[in-house]
N, C-alpha and C. Protein backbone atom coordinates (compact mmCIF):
# COMPACT_ATOMS: atom_id res chain seq x y z
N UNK A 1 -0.76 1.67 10.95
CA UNK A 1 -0.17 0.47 10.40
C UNK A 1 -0.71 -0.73 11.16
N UNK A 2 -1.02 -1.69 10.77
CA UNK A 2 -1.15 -3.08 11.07
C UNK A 2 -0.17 -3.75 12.32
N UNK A 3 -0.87 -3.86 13.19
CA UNK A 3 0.04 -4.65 14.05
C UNK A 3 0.25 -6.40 13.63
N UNK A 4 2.24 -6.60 13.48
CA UNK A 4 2.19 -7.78 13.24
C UNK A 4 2.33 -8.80 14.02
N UNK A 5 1.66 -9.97 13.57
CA UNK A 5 1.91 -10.95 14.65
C UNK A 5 3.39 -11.61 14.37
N UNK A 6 4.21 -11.90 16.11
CA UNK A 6 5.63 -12.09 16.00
C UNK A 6 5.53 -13.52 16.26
N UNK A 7 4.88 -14.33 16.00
CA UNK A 7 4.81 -15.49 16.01
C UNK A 7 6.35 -16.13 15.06
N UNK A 8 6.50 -16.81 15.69
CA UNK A 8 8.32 -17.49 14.64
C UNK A 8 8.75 -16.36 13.90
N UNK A 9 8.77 -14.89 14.02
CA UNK A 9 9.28 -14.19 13.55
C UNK A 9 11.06 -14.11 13.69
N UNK A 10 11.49 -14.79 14.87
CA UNK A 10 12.62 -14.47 15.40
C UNK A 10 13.65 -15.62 14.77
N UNK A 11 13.11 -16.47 14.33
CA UNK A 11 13.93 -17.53 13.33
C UNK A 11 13.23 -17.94 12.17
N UNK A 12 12.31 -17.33 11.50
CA UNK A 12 11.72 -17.08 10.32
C UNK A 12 11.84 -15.95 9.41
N UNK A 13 12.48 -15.06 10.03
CA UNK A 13 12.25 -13.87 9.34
C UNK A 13 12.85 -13.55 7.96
N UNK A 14 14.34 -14.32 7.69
CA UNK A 14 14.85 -14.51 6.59
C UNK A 14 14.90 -15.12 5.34
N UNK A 15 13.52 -16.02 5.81
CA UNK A 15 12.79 -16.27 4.43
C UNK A 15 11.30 -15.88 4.04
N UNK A 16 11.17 -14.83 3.98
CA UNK A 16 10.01 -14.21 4.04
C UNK A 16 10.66 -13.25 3.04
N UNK A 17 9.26 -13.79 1.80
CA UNK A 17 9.18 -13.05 0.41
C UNK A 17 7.74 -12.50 0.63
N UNK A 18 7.44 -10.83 0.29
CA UNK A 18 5.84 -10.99 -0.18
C UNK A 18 5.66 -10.36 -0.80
N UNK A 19 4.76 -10.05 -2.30
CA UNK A 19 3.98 -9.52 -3.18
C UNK A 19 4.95 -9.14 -3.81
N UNK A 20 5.53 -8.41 -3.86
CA UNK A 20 6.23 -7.78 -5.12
C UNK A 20 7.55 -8.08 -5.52
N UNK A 21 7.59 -9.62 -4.93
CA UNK A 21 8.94 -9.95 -4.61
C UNK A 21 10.16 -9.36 -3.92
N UNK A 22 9.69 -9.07 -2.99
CA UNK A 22 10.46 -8.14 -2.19
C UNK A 22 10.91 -9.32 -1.10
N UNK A 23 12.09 -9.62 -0.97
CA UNK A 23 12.93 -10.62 0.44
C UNK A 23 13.79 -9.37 1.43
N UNK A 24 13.21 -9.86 2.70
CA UNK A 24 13.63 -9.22 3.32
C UNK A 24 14.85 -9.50 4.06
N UNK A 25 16.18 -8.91 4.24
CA UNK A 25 16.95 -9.23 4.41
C UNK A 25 17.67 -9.02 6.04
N UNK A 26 16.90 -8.28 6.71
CA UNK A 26 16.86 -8.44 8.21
C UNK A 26 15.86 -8.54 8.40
N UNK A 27 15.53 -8.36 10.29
CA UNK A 27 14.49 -8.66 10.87
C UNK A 27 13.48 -7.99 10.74
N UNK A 28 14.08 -6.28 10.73
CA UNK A 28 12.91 -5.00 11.06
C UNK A 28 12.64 -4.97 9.00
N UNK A 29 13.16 -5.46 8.33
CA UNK A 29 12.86 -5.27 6.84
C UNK A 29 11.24 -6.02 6.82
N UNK A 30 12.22 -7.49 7.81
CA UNK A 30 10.50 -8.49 7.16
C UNK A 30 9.74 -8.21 8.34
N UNK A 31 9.73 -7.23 9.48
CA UNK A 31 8.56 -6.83 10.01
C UNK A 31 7.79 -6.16 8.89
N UNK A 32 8.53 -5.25 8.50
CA UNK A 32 7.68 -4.02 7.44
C UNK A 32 6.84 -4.30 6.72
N UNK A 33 7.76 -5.43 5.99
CA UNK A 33 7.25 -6.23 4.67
C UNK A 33 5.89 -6.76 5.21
N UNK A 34 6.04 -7.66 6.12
CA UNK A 34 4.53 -8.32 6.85
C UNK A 34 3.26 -7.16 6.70
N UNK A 35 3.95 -6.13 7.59
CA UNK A 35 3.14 -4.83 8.08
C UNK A 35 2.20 -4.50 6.67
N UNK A 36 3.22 -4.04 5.80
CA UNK A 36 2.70 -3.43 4.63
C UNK A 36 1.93 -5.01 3.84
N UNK A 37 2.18 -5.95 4.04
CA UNK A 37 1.79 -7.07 2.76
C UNK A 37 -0.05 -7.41 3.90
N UNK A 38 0.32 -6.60 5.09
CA UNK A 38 -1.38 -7.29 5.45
C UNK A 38 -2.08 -5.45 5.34
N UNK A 39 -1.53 -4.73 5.44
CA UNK A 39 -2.54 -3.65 5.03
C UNK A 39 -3.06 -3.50 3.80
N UNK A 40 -2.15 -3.93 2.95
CA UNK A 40 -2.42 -4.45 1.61
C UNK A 40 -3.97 -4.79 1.14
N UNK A 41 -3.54 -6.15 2.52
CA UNK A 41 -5.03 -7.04 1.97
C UNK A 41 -5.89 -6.60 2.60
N UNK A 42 -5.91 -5.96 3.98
CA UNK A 42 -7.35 -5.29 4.48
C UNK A 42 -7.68 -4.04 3.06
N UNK A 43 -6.52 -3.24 2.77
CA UNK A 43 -7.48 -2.59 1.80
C UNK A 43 -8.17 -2.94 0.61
N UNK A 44 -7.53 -4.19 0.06
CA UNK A 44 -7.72 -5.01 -0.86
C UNK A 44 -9.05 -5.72 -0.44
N UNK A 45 -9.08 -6.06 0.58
CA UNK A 45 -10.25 -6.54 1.05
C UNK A 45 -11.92 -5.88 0.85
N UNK A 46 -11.21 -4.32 1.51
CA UNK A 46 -12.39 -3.86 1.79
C UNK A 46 -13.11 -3.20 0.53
N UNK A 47 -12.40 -3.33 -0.62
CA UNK A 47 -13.38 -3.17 -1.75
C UNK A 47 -14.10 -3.35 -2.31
N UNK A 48 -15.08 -2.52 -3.04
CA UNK A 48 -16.48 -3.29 -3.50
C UNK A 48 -15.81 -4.24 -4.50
N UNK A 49 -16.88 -5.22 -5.51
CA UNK A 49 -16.56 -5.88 -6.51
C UNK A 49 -16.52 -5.12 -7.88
N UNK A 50 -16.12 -3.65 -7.74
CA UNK A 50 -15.71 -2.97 -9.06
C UNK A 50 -15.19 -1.97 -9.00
N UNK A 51 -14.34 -2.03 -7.50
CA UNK A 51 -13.09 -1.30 -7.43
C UNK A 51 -11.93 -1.78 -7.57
N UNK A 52 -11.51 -3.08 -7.59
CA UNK A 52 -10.15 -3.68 -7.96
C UNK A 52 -9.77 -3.37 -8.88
N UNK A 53 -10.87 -3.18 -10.07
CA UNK A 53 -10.28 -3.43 -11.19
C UNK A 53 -9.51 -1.58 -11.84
N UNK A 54 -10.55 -1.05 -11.26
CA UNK A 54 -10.08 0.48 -11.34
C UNK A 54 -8.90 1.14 -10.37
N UNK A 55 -8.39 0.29 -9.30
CA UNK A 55 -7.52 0.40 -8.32
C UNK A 55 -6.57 -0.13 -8.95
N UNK A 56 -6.65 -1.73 -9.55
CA UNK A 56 -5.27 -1.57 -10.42
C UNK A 56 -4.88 -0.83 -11.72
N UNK A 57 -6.00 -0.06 -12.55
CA UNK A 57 -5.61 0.61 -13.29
C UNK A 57 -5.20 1.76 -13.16
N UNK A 58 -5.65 2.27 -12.27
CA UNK A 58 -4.61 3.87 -11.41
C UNK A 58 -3.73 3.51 -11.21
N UNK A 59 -3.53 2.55 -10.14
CA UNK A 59 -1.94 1.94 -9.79
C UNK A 59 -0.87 1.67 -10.83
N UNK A 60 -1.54 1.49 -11.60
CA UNK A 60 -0.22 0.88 -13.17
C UNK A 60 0.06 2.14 -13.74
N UNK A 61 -0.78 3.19 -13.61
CA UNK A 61 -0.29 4.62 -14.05
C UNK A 61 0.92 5.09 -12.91
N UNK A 62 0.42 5.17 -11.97
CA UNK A 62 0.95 5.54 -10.95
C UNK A 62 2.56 5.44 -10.24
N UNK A 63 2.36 4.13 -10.16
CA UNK A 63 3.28 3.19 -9.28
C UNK A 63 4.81 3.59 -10.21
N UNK A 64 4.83 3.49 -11.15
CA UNK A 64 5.79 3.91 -12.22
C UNK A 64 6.37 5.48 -12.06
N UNK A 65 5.60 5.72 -12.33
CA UNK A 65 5.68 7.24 -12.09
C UNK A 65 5.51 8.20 -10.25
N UNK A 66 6.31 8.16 -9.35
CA UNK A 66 5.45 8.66 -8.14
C UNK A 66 5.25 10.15 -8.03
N UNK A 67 6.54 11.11 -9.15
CA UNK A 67 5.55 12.39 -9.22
C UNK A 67 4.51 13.02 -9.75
N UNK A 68 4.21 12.11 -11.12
CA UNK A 68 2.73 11.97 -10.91
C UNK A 68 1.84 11.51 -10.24
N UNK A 69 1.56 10.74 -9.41
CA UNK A 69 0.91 10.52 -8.43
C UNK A 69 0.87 11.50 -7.55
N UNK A 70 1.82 12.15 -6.90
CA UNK A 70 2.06 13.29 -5.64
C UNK A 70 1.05 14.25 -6.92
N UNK A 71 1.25 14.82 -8.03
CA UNK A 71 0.54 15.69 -8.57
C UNK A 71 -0.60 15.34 -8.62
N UNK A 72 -1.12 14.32 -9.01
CA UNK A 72 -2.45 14.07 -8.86
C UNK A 72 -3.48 14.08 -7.96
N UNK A 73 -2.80 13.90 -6.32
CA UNK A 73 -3.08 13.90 -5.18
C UNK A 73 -3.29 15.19 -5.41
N UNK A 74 -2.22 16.22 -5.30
CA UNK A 74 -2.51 17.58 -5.09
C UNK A 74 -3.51 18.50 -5.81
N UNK A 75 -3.64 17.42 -7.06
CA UNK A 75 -4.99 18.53 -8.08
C UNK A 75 -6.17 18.09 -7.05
N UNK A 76 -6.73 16.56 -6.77
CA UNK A 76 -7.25 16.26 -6.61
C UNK A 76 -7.58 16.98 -4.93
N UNK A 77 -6.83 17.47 -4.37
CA UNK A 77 -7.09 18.00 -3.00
C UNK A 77 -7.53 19.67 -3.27
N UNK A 78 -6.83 19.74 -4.43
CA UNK A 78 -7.21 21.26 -4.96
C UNK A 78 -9.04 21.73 -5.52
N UNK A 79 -9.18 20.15 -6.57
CA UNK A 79 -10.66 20.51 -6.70
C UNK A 79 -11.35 20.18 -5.55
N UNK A 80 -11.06 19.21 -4.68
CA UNK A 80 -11.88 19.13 -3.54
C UNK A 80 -12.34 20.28 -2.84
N UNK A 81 -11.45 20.99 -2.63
CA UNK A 81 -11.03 22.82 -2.06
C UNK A 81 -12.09 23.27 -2.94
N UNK A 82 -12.32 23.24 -3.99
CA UNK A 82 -12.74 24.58 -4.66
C UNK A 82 -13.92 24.27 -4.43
N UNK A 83 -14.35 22.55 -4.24
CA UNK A 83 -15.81 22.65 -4.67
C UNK A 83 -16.26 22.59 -2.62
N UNK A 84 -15.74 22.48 -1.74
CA UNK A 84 -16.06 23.42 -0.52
C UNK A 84 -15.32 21.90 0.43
N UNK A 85 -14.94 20.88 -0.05
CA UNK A 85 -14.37 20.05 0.98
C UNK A 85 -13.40 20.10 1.37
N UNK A 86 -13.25 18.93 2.64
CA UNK A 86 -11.75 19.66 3.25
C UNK A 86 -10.40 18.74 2.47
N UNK A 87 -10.63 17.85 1.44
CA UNK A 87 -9.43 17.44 0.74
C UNK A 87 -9.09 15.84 1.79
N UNK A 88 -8.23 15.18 1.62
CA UNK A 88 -7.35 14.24 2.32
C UNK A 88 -6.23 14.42 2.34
């Protein structure tokens, strides 16, 4: 996880909204929130220019649904297996 910076965290923390409209309503909530809203953007970052667009279209399947996703993970670790890798 992302280490966050605690800069005015200690009398800021209760107005801190990010991405998905999520407000955090204690302190350790809007650490998280920070945590997760900058790993976000490093992964968001580190994509080529024609993976966003396929990252949000998995995600919109996905995000809705999370036991499909867990299944999909698991086929997907399954063909990895068969065809001789070690999966994620």
């Amino acid at each position: 996880m992302t280490t966050v910076p605690a800069i005015g965290m200690e009398s800021d923390w209760d107005q801190a909204t990010y991405g998905t409209e999520h407000t955090a309503t204690t302190q350790d909530a809007c650490i998280q929130a920070v945590s997760v809203h900058y790993d976000a953007h490093a992964l968001w970052d580190g994509l080529t220019l024609i993976e966003p667009d396929g990252l949000a279209s998995i995600l919109s399947h996905l995000l809705p649904a999370p036991d499909r996703g867990a299944e999909i993970l698991a086929l997907a670790r399954r063909h990895k297996s068969l065809k001789g890798g070690t999966g994620t």
